[in-house]
N, C-alpha and C. Protein backbone atom coordinates (compact mmCIF):
# COMPACT_ATOMS: atom_id res chain seq x y z
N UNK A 1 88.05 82.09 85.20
CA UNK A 1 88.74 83.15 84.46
C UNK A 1 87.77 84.24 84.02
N UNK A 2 86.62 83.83 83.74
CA UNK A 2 85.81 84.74 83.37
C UNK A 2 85.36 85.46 84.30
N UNK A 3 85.18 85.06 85.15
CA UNK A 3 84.74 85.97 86.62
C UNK A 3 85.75 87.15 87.12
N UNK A 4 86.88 87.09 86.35
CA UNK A 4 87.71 88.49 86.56
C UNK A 4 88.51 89.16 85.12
N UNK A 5 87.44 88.61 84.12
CA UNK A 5 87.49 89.41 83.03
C UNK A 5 88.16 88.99 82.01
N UNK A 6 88.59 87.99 81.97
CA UNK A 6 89.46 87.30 80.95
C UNK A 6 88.86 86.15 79.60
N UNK A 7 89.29 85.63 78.81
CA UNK A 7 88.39 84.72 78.16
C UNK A 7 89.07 83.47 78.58
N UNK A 8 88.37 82.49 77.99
CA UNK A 8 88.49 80.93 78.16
C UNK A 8 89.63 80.95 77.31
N UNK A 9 89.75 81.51 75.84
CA UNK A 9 90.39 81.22 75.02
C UNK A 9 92.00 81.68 75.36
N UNK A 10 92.16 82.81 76.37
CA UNK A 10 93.17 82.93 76.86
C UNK A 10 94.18 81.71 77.85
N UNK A 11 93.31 80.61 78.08
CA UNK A 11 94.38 79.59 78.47
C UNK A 11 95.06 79.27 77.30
N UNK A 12 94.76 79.38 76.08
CA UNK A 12 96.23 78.85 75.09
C UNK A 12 97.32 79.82 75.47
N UNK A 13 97.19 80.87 75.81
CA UNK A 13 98.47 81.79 75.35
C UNK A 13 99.46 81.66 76.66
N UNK A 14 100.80 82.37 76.39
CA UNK A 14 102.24 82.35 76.86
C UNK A 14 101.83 83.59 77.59
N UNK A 15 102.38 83.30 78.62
CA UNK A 15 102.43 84.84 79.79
C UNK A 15 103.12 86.07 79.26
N UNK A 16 104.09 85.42 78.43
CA UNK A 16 104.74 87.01 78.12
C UNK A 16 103.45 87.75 76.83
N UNK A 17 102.79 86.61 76.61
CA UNK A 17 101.00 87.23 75.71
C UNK A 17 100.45 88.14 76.94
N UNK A 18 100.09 88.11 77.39
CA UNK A 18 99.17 88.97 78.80
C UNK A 18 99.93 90.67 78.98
N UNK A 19 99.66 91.41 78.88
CA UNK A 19 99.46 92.80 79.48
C UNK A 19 99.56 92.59 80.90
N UNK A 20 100.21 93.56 81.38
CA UNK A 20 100.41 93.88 83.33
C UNK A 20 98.68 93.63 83.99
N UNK A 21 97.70 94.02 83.10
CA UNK A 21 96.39 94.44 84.34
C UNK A 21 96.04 92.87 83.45
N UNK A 22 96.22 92.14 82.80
CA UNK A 22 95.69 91.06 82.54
C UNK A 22 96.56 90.08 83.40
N UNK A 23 97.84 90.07 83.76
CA UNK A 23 98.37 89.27 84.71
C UNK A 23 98.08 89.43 85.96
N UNK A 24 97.96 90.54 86.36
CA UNK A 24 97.31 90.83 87.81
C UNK A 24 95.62 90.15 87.99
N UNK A 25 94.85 90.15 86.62
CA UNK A 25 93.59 89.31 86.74
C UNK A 25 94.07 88.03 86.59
N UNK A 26 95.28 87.60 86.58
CA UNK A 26 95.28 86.24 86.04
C UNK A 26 95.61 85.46 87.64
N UNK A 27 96.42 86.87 88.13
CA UNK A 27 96.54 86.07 90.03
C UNK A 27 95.56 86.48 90.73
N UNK A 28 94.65 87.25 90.59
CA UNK A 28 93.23 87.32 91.30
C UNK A 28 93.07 85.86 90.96
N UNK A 29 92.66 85.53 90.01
CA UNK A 29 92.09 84.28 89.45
C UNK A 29 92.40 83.35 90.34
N UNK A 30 94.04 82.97 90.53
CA UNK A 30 94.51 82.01 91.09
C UNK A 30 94.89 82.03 92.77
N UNK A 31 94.24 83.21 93.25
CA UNK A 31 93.68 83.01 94.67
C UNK A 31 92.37 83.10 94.83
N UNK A 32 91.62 83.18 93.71
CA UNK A 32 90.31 82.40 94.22
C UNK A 32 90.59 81.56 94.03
N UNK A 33 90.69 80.59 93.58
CA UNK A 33 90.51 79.28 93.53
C UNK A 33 90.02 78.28 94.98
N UNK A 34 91.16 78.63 95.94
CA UNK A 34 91.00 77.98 96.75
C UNK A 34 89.65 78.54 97.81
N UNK A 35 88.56 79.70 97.23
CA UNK A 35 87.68 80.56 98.36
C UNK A 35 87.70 80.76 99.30
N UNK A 36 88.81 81.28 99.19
CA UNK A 36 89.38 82.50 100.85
C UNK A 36 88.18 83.46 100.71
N UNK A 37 88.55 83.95 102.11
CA UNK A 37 87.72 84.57 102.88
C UNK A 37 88.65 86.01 103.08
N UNK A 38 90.15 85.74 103.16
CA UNK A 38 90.98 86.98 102.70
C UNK A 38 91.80 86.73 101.77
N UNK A 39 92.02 87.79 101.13
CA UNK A 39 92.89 87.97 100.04
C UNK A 39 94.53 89.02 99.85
N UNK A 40 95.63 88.85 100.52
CA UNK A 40 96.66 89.57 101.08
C UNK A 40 96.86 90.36 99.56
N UNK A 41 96.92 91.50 99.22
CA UNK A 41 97.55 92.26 98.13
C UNK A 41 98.56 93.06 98.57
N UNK A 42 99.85 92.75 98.09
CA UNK A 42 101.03 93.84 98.37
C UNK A 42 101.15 94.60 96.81
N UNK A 43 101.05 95.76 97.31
CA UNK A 43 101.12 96.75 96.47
C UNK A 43 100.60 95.92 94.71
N UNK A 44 99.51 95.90 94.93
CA UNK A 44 98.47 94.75 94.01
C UNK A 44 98.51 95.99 92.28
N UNK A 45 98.60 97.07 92.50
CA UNK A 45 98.48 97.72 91.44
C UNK A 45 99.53 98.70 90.74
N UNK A 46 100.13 98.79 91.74
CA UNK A 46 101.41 99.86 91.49
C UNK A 46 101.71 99.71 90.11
N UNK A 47 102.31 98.61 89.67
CA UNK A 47 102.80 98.63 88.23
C UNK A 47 102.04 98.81 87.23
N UNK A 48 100.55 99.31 87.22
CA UNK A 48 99.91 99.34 85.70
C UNK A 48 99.59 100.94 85.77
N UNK A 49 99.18 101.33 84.36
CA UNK A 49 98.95 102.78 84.60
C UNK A 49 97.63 103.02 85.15
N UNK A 50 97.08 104.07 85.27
CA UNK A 50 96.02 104.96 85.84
C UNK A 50 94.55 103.61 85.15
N UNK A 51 94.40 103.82 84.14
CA UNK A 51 93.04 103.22 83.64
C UNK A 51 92.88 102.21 84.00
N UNK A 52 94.13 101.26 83.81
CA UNK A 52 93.65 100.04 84.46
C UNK A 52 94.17 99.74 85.82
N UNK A 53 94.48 100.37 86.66
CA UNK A 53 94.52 100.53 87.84
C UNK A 53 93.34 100.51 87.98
N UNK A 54 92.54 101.49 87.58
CA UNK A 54 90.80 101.86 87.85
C UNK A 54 90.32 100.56 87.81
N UNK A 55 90.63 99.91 86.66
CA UNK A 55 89.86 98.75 86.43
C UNK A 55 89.91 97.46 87.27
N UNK A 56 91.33 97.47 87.74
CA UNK A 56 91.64 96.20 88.37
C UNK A 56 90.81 96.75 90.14
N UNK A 57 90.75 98.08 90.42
CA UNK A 57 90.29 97.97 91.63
C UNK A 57 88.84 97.93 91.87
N UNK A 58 88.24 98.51 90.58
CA UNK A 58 86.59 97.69 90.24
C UNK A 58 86.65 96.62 90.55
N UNK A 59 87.23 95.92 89.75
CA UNK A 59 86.96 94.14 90.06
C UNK A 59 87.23 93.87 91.33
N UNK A 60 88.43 94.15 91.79
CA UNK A 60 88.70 93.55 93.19
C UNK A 60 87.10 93.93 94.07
N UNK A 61 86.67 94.96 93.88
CA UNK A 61 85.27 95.74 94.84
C UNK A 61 84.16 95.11 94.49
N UNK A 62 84.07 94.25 93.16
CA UNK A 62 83.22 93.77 92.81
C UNK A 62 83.03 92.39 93.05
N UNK A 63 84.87 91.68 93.01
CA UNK A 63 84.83 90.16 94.03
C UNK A 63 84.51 90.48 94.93
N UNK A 64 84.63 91.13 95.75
CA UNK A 64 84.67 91.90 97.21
C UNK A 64 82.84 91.58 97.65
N UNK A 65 82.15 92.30 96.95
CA UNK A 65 80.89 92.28 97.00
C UNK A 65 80.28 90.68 96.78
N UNK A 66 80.54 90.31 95.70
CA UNK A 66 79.89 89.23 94.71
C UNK A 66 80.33 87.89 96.10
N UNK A 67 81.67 87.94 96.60
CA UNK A 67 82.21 86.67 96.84
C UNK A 67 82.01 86.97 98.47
N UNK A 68 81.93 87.63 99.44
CA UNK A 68 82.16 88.13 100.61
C UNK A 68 83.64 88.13 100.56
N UNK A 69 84.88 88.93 100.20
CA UNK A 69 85.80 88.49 100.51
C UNK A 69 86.29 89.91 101.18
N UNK A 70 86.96 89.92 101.84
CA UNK A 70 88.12 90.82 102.47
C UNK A 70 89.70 90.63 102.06
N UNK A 71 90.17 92.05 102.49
CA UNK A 71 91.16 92.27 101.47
C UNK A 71 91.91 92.96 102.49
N UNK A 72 93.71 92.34 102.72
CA UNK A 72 94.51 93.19 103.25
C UNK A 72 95.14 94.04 102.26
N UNK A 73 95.49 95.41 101.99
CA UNK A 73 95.78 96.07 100.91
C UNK A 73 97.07 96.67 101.47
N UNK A 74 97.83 95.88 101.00
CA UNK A 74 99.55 96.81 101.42
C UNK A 74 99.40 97.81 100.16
N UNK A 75 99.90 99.23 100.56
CA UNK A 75 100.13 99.96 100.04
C UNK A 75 100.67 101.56 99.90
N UNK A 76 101.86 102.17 98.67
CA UNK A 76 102.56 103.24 99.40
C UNK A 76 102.07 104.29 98.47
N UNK A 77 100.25 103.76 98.13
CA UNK A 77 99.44 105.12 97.25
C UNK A 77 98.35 105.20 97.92
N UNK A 78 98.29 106.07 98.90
CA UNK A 78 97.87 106.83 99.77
C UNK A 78 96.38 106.79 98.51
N UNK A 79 96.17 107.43 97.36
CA UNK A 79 94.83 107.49 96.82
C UNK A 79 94.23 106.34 96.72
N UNK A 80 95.09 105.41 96.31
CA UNK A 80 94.68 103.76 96.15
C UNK A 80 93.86 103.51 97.62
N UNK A 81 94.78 103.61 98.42
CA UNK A 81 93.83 103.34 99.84
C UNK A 81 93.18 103.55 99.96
N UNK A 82 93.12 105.43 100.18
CA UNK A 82 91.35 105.70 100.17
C UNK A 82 90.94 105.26 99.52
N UNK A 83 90.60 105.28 98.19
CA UNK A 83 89.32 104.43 97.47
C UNK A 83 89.14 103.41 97.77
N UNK A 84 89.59 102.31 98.22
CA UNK A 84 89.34 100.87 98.53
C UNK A 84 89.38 100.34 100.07
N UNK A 85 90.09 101.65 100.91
CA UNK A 85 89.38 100.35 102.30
C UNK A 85 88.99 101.17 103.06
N UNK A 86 88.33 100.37 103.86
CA UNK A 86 87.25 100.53 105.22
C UNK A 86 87.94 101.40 105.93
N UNK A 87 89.35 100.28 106.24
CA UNK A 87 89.99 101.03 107.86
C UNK A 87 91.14 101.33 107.03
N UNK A 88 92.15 101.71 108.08
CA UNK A 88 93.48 101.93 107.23
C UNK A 88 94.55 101.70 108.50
N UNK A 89 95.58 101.28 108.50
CA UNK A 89 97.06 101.59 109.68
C UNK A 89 97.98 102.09 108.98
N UNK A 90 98.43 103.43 109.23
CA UNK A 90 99.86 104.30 109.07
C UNK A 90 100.89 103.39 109.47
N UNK A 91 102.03 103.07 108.64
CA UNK A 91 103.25 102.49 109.23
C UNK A 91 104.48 102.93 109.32
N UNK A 92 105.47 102.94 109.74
CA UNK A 92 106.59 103.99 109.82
C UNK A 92 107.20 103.27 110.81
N UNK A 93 108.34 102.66 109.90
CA UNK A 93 109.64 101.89 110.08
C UNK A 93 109.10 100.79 110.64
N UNK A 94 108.33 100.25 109.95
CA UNK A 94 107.72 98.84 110.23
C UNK A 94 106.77 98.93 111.86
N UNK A 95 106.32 99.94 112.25
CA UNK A 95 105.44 99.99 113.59
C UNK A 95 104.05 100.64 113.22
N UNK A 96 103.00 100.91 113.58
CA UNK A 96 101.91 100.81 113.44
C UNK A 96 101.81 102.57 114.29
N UNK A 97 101.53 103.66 113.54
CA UNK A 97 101.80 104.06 114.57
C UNK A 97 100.21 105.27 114.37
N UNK A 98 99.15 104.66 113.21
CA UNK A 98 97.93 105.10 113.31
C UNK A 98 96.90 104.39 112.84
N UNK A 99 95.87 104.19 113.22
CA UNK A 99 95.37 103.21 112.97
C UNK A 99 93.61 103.72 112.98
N UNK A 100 92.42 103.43 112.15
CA UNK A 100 91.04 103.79 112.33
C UNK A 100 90.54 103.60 110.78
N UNK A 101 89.24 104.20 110.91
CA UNK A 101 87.97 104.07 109.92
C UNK A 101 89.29 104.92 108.91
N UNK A 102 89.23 104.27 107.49
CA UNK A 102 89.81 105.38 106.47
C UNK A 102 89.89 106.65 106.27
N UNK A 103 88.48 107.45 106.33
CA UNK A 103 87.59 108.12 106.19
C UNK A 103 88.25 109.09 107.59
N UNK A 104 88.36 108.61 108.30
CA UNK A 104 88.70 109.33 109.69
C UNK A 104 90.13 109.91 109.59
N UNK A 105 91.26 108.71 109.56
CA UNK A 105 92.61 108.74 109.38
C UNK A 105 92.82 109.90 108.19
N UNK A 106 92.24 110.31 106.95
CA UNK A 106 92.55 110.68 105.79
C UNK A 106 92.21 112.68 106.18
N UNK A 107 90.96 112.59 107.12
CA UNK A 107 90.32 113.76 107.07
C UNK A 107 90.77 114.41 108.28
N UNK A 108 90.96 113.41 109.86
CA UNK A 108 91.60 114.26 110.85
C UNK A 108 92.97 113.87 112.01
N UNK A 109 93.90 113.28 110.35
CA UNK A 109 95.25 112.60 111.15
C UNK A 109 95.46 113.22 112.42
N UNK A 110 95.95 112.41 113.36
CA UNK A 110 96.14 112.65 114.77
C UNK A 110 97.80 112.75 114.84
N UNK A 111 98.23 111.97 114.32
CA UNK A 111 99.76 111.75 113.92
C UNK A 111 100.71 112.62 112.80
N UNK A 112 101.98 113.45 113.36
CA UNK A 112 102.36 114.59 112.11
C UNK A 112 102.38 113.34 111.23
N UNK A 113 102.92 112.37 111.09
CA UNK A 113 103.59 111.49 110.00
C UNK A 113 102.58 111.04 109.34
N UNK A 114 101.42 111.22 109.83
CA UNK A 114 100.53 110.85 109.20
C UNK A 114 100.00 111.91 108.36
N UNK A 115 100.02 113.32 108.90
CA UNK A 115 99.63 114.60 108.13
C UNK A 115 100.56 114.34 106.88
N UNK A 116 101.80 114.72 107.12
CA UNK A 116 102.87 114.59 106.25
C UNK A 116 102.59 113.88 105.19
N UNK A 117 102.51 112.60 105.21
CA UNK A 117 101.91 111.50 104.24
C UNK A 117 100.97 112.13 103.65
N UNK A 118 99.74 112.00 104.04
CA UNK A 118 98.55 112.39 103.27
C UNK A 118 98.76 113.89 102.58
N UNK A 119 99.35 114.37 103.17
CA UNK A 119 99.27 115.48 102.11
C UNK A 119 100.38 115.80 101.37
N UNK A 120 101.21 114.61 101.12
CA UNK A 120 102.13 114.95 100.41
C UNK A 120 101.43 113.83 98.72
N UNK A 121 100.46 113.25 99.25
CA UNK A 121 99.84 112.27 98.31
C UNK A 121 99.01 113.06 97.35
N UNK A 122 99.16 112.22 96.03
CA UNK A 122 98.46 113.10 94.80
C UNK A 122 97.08 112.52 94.75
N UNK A 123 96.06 113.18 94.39
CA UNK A 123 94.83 111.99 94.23
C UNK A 123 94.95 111.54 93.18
N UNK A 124 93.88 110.06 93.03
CA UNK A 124 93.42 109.68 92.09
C UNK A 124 92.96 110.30 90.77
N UNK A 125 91.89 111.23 91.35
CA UNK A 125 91.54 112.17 90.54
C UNK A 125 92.42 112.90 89.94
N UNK A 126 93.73 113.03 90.55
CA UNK A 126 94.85 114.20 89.38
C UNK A 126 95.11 113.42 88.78
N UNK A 127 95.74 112.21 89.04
CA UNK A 127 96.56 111.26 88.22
C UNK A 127 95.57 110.82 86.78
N UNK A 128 94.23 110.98 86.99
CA UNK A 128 93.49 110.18 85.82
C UNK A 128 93.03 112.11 84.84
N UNK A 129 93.27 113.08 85.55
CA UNK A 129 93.08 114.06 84.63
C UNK A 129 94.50 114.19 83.73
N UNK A 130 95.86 114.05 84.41
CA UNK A 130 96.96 114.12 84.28
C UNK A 130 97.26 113.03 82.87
N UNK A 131 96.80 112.17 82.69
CA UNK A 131 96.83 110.77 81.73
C UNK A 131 96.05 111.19 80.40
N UNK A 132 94.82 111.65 81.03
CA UNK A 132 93.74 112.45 79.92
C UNK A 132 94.26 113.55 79.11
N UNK A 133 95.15 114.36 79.46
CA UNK A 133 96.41 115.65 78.79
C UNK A 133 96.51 115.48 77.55
């Protein structure tokens, strides 16, 4: 538990005790357990606001590092992605229809649907100036 930010003393308490970014560390927690090598996240952050969004995707980068682990990252926040993965696949109506280095996909989509997407996406960076207001 401590390894994703929580205390010991938090096993007494009732789940409805825990905050959204403290339950989301509480199921990090409980897929390490078994030391996978991947870790599936569907839309792993969506529900908390901006700060601890930040925070929960530190940690994940920091198991990431600390543990060797890899991470499938379902997700429909285009900023979330960029910041956190390597590669990326565009999907559209459940087919695969772009696929490469993040970094590549984000800067010279090959695909309109893929233009479309990305630039209809807000960054990170607005959303955490936007909170700061």
């Amino acid at each position: 538990m401590i390894s994703v930010g929580m205390q010991v003393s938090d096993a007494d308490k009732y789940i409805h005790e825990f905050s959204g970014g403290q339950r989301q560390r509480i199921a990090i927690a409980r897929a390490l357990i078994i030391k996978p090598d991947l870790i599936i996240l569907d839309e792993a952050v969506s529900a908390l606001d901006v700060s601890i969004r930040a925070q929960i995707l530190d940690l994940l980068a920091d198991l990431s590092s600390r543990l060797n682990l890899s991470y499938l990252f379902i997700s429909h926040d285009l900023s979330v992605v960029r910041s956190v993965t390597d590669r990326v696949m565009v999907v559209r109506a459940g087919e695969i229809v772009e696929h490469g280095k993040t970094e590549d996909v984000f800067t010279n989509p090959q695909r309109e649907y893929s233009k479309t997407l990305i630039a209809a996406a807000p960054s990170l960076q607005d959303a955490l100036e936007k909170e700061n207001i």
